[in-house]
Protein backbone atom coordinates (compact mmCIF):
# COMPACT_ATOMS: atom_id res chain seq x y z
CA UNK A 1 89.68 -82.92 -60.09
CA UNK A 2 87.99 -79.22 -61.21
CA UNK A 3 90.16 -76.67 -62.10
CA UNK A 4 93.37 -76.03 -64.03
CA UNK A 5 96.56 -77.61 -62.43
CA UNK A 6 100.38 -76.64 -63.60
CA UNK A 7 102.70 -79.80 -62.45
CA UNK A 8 106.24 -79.25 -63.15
CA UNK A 9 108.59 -82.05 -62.39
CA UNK A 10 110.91 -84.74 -64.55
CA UNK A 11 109.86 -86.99 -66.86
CA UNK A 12 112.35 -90.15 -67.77
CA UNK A 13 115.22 -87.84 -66.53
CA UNK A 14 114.25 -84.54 -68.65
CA UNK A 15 112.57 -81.14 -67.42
CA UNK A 16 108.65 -81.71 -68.22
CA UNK A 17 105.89 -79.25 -67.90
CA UNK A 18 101.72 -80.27 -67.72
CA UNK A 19 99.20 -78.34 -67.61
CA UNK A 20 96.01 -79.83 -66.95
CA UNK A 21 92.27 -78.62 -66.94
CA UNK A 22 89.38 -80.62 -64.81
CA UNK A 23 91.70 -83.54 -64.94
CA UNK A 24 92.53 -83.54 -68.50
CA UNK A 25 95.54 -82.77 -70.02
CA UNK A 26 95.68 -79.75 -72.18
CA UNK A 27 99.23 -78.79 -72.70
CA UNK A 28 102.30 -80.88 -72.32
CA UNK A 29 106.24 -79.68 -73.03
CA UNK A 30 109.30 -81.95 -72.47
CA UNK A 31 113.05 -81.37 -72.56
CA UNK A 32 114.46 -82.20 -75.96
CA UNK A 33 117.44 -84.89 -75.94
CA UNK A 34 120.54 -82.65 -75.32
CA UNK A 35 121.72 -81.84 -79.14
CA UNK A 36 118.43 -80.52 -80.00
CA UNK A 37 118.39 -76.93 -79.98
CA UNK A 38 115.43 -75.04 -78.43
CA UNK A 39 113.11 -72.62 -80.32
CA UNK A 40 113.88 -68.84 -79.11
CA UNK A 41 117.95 -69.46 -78.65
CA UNK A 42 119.85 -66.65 -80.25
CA UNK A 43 123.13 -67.49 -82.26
CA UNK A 44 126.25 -65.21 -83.74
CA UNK A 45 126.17 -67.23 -87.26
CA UNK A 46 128.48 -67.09 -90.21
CA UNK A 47 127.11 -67.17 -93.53
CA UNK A 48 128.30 -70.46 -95.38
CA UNK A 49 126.55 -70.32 -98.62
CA UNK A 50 123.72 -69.24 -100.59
CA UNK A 51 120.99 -71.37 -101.84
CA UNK A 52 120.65 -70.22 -105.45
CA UNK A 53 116.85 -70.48 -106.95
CA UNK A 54 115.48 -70.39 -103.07
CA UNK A 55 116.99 -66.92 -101.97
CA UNK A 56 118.05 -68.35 -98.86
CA UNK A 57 121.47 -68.78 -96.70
CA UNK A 58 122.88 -71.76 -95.11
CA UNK A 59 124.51 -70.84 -92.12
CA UNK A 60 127.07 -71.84 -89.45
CA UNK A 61 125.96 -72.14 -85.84
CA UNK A 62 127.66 -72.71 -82.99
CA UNK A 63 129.42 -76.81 -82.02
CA UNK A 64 128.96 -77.34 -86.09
CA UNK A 65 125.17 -77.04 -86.36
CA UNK A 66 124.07 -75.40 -89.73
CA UNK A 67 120.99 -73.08 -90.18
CA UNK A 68 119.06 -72.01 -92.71
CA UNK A 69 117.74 -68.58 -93.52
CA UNK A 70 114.88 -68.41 -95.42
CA UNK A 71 116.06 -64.79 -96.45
CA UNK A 72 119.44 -64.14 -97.70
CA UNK A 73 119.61 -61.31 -100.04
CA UNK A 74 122.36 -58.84 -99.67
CA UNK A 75 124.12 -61.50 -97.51
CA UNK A 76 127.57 -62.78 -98.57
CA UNK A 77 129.53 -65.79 -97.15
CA UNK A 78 131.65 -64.94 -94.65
CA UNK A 79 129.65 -62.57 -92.97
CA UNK A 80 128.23 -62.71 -89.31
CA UNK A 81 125.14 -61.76 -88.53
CA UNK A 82 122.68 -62.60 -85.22
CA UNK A 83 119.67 -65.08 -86.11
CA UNK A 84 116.73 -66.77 -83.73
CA UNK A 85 115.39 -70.35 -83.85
CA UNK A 86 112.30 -70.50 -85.08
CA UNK A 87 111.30 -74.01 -84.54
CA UNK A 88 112.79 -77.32 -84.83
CA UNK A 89 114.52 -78.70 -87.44
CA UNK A 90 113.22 -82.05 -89.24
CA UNK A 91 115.32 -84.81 -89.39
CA UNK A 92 117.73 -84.20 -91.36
CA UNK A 93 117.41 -80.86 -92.36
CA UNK A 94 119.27 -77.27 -91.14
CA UNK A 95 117.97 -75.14 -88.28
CA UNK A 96 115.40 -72.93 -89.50
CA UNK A 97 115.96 -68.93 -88.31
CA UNK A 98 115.15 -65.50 -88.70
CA UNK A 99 116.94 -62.28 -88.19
CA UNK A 100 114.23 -60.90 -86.25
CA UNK A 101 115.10 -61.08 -82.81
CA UNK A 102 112.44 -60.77 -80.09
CA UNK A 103 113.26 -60.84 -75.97
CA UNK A 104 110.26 -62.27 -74.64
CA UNK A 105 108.99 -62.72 -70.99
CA UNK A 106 105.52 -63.24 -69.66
CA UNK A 107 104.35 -59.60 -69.71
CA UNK A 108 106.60 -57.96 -72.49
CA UNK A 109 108.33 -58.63 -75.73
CA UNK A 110 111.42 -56.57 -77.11
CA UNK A 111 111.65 -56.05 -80.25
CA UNK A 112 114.89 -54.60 -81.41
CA UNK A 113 114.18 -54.21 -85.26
CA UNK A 114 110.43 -53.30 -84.64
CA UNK A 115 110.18 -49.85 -83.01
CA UNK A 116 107.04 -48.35 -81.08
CA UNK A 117 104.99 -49.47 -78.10
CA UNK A 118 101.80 -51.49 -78.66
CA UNK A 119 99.61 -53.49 -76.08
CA UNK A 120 98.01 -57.01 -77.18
CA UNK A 121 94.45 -56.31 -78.83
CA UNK A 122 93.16 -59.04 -76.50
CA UNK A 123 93.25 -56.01 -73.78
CA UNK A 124 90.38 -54.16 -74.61
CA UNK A 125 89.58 -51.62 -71.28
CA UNK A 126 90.96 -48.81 -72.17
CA UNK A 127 91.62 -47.60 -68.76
CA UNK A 128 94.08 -50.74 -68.42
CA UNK A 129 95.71 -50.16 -72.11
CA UNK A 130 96.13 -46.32 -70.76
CA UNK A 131 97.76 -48.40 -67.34
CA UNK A 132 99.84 -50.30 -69.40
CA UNK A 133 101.32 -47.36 -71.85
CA UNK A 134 102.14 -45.24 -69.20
CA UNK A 135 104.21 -48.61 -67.71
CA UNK A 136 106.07 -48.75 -70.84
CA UNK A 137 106.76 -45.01 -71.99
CA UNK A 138 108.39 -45.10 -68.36
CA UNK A 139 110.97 -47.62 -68.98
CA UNK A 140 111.01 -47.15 -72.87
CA UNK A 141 111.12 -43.71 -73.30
CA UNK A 142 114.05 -42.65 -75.06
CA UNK A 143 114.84 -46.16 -76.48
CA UNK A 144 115.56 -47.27 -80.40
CA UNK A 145 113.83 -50.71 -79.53
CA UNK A 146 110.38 -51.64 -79.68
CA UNK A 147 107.79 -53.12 -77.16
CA UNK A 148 104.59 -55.55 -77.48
CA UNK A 149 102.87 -55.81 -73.49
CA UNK A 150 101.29 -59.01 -73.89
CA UNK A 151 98.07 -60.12 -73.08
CA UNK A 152 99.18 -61.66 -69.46
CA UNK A 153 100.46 -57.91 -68.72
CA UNK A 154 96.39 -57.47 -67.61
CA UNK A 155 96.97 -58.94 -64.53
CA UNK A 156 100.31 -58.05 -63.66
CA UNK A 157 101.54 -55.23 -61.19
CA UNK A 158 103.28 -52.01 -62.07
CA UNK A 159 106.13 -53.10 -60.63
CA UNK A 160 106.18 -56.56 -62.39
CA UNK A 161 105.32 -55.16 -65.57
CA UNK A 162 108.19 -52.47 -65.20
CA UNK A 163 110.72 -54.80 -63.78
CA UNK A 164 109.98 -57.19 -66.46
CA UNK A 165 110.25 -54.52 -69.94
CA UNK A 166 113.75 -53.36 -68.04
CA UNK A 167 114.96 -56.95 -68.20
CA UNK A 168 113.99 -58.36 -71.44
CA UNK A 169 115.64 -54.54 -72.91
CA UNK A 170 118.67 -55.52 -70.77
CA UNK A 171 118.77 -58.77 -72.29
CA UNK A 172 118.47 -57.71 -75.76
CA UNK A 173 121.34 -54.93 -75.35
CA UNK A 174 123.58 -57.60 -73.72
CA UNK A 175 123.05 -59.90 -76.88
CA UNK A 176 122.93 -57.27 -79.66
CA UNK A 177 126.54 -56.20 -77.88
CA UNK A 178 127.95 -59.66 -79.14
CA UNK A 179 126.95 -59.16 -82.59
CA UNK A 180 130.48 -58.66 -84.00
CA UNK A 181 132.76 -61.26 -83.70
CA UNK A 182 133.48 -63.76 -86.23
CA UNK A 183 132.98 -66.99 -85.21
CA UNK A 184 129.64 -68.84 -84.39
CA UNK A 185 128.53 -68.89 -81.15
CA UNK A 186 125.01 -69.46 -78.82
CA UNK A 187 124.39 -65.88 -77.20
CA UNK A 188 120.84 -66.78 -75.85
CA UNK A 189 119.50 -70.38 -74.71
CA UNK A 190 115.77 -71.32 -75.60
CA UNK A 191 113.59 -71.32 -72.68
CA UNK A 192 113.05 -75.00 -71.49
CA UNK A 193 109.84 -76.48 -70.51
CA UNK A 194 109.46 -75.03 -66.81
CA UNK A 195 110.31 -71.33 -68.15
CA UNK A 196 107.86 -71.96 -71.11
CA UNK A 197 105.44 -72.92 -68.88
CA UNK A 198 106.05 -69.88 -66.39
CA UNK A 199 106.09 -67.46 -69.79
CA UNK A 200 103.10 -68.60 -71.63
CA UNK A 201 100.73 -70.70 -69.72
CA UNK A 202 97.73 -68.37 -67.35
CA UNK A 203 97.80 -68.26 -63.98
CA UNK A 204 96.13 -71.97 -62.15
CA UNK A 205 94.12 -72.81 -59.70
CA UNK A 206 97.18 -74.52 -58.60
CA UNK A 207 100.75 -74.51 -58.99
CA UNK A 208 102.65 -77.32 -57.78
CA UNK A 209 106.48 -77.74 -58.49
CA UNK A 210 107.87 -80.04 -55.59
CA UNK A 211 109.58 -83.03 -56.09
CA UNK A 212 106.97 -86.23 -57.83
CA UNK A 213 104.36 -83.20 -58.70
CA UNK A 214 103.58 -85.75 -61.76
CA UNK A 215 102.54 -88.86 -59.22
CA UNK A 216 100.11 -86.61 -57.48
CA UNK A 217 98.30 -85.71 -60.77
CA UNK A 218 98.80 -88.64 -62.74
CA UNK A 219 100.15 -87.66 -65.61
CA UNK A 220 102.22 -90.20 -66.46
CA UNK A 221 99.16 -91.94 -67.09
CA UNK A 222 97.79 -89.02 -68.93
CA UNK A 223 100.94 -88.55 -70.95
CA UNK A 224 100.68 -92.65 -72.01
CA UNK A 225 96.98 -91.37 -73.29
CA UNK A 226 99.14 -89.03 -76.09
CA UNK A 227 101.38 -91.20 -77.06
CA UNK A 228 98.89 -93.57 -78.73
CA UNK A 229 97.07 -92.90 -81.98
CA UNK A 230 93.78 -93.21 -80.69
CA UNK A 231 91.75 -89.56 -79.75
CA UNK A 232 88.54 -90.93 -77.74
CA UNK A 233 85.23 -88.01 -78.80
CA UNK A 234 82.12 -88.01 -77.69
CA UNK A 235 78.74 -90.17 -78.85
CA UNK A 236 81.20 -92.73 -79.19
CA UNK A 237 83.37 -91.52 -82.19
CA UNK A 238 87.14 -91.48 -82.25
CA UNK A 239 89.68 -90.11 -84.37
CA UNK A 240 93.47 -91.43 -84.83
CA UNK A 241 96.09 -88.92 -85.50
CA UNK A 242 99.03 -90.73 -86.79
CA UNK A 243 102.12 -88.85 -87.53
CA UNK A 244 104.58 -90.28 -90.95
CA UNK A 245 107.43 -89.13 -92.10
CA UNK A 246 105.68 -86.42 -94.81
CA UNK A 247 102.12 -85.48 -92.98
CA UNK A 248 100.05 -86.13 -89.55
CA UNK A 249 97.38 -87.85 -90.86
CA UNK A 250 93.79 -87.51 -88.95
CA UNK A 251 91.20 -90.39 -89.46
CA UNK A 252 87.60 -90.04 -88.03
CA UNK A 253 85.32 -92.67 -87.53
CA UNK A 254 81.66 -92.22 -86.14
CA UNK A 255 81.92 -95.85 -84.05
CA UNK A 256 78.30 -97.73 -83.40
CA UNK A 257 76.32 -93.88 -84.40
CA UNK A 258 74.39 -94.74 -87.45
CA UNK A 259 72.25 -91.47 -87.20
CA UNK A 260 72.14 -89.60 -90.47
CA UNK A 261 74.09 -86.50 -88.00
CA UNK A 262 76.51 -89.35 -86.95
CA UNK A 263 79.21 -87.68 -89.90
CA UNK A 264 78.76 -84.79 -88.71
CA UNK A 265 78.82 -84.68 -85.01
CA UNK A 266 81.80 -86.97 -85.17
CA UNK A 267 83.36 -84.08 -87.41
CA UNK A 268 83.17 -81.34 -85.15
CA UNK A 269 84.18 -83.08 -82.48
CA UNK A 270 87.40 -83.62 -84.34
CA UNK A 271 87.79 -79.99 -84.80
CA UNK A 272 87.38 -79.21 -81.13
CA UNK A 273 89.61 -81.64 -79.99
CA UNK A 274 92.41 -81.69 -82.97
CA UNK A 275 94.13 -78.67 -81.35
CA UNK A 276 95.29 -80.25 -77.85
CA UNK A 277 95.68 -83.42 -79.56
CA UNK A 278 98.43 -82.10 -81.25
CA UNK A 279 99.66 -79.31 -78.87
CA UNK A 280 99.86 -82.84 -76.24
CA UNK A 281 102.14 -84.33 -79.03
CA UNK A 282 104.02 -81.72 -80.44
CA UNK A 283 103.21 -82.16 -84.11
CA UNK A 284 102.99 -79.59 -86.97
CA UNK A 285 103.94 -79.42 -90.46
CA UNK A 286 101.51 -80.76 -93.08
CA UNK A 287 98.31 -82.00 -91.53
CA UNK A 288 95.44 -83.93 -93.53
CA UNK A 289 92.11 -84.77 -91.72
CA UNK A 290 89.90 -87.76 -93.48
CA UNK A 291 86.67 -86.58 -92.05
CA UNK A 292 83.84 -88.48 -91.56
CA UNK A 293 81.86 -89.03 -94.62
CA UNK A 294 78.68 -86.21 -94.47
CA UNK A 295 77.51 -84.05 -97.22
CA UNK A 296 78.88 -81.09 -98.73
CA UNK A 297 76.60 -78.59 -97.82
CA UNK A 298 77.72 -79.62 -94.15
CA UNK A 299 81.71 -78.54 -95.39
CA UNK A 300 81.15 -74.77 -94.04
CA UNK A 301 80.32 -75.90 -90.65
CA UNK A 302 82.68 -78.26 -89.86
CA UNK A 303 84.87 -75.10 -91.43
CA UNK A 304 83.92 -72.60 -88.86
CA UNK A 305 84.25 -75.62 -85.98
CA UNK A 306 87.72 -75.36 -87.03
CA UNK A 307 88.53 -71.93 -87.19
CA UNK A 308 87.18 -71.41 -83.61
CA UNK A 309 89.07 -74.27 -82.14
CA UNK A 310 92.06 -72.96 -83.36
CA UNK A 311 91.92 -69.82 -82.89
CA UNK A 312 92.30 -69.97 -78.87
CA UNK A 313 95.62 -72.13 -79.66
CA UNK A 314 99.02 -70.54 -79.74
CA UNK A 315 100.51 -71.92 -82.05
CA UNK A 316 100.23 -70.88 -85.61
CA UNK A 317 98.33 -72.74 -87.54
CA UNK A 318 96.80 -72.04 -91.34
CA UNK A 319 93.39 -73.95 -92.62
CA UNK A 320 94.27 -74.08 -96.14
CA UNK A 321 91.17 -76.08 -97.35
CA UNK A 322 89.57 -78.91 -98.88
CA UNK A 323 91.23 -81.52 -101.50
CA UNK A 324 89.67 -83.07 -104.54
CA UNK A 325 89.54 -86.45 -102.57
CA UNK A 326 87.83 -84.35 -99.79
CA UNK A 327 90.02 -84.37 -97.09
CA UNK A 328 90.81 -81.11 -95.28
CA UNK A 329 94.62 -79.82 -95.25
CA UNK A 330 96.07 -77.46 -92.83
CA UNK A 331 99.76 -76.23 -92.12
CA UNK A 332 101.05 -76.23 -88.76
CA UNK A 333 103.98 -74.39 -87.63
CA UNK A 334 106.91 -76.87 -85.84
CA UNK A 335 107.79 -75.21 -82.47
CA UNK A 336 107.57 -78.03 -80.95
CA UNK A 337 109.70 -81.91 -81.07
CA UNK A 338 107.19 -85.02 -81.02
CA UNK A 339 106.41 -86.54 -77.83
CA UNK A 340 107.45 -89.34 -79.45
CA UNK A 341 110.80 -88.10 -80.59
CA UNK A 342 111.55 -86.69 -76.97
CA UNK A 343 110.43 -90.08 -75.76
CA UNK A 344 112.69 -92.10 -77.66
CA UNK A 345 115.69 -89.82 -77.83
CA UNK A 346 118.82 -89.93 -75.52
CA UNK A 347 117.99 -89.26 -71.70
């Protein structure tokens, strides 16, 4: 089927979001197990203790979760203070959050602690950036908080945009307001995968959100694709990305090609298709890619194949470079739970 499809429906008994491009699947979310919490929920947290060496804070959140605080200076146990999730936590291992709250929506973000008005540099008419300033010094003017219009704000109304920044800056003064009691507690709920999909995904070709919207488009099918190892490319390479414990690691192989370009075709390939095959199953963290062997002089290429690929993908993702061995290394943030781990958890 041509064109881009969002299907939002249940999967195994959880809230599941696909969004799928000429029949392929490009972006998939799916409802944590219950006692994960979501990226974007806003707490009232206690300071516990500090981590001496590291700077940080361990914190208390709310039903006896802990958090950690990357920075914790001029914090002393004891003391409450509002913090966001950031991502999810590794097994194990606290909550990670910041204290830099943002209120976001499809057309605007708030930010409390960041004052101003700016407009996503992705807009660049500047009649619609003038549209879109004027839209915001209407609602904002007079205000301590700050504003981002987001890219999607292009092809929203004045009236969307408008109702949308007075929301997200009630939102934020309703939380803020709960910032002084003493005990932990969850102000602000992450957004779960239909939301997500409604605040971040573009507009489709199709939007289809009744009951067994995943039968119609197969994606159980195209979910079973993600959850094994194997990434097909074309020419006949492959790649396998195959999460452990400490890394994803990425292995490409050039199959039956035994062209002296065979190396390298089979390398960019893996660039261009690396980001969805890990958007599709939710990894991050440390990533290592054993590319195909081709010579060195080929390296900058294969670079610039993966700096483009990546750049069109949300989610934040550093190229830090090549090893000794050879194999390329890259840093992926974790706002996302493994398919696999939402697979296997708890319905």
């Amino acid at each position: 089927m041509k064109g881009s499809v969002i299907a939002l429906d249940r999967y195994k008994g959880r809230l599941a979001a696909a969004h799928i491009v000429d029949g392929r699947l490009e972006d998939l979310l799916i409802e944590p197990p219950e006692d994960v919490t979501l990226p974007g929920a806003i707490f009232r947290a206690v300071c516990d203790r500090p981590l001496k060496g590291q700077g940080g804070m361990m914190l208390r959140l709310a039903d006896g979760e802990t958090g950690f605080l990357r920075q914790g200076k001029g914090l002393s146990p004891g003391q409450p203070l509002l913090v966001q999730v950031t991502g999810f936590a590794e097994d194990g291992k606290a909550v990670p959050v910041t204290r830099k709250l943002l209120f976001k929506s499809r057309y605007a973000i708030v930010t409390p602690d960041a004052p101003g008005i700016n407009v996503s540099r992705a807009i660049r008419d500047d009649d619609e950036r003038v549209r879109l300033l004027d839209i915001a010094h209407g609602v904002m003017d007079g205000v301590d908080e700050g504003l981002i219009l987001r890219s999607a704000a292009a092809t929203g109304s004045d009236d969307e945009i408008a109702d949308d920044i007075a929301q997200m800056l009630s939102l934020s003064r309703a939380v803020r307001a709960d910032a002084t009691g003493q005990t932990p507690e969850l102000l602000l709920d992450g957004a779960d995968p239909h939301h997500h999909a409604w605040r971040e995904w573009a507009k489709p070709d199709q939007m289809d959100d009744g009951d067994g919207a995943f039968d119609r488009h197969g994606v159980s099918d195209l979910i079973a694709d993600h959850t094994r190892a194997h990434v097909p490319l074309s020419g006949g390479a492959c790649a396998f990305v195959e999460p452990t414990r400490a890394l994803v690691a990425v292995d490409v192989n050039t199959g039956g090609d035994t062209s002296p370009a065979a190396g390298l075709k089979a390398n960019i390939a893996t660039a261009q298709a690396l980001p969805r095959a890990l958007r599709c199953r939710g990894l991050g963290g440390q990533i290592v890619i054993d590319f195909a062997p081709s010579p060195k002089k080929d390296r900058r290429q294969i670079e610039q194949a993966l700096r483009n690929a990546f750049r069109a993908d949300r989610i934040e993702t550093s190229l830090v470079g090549w090893t000794t061995l050879g194999n390329f290394e890259l840093q992926r943030k974790r706002e996302r739970m493994s398919l696999r781990a939402c697979l296997e958890g708890p319905k």
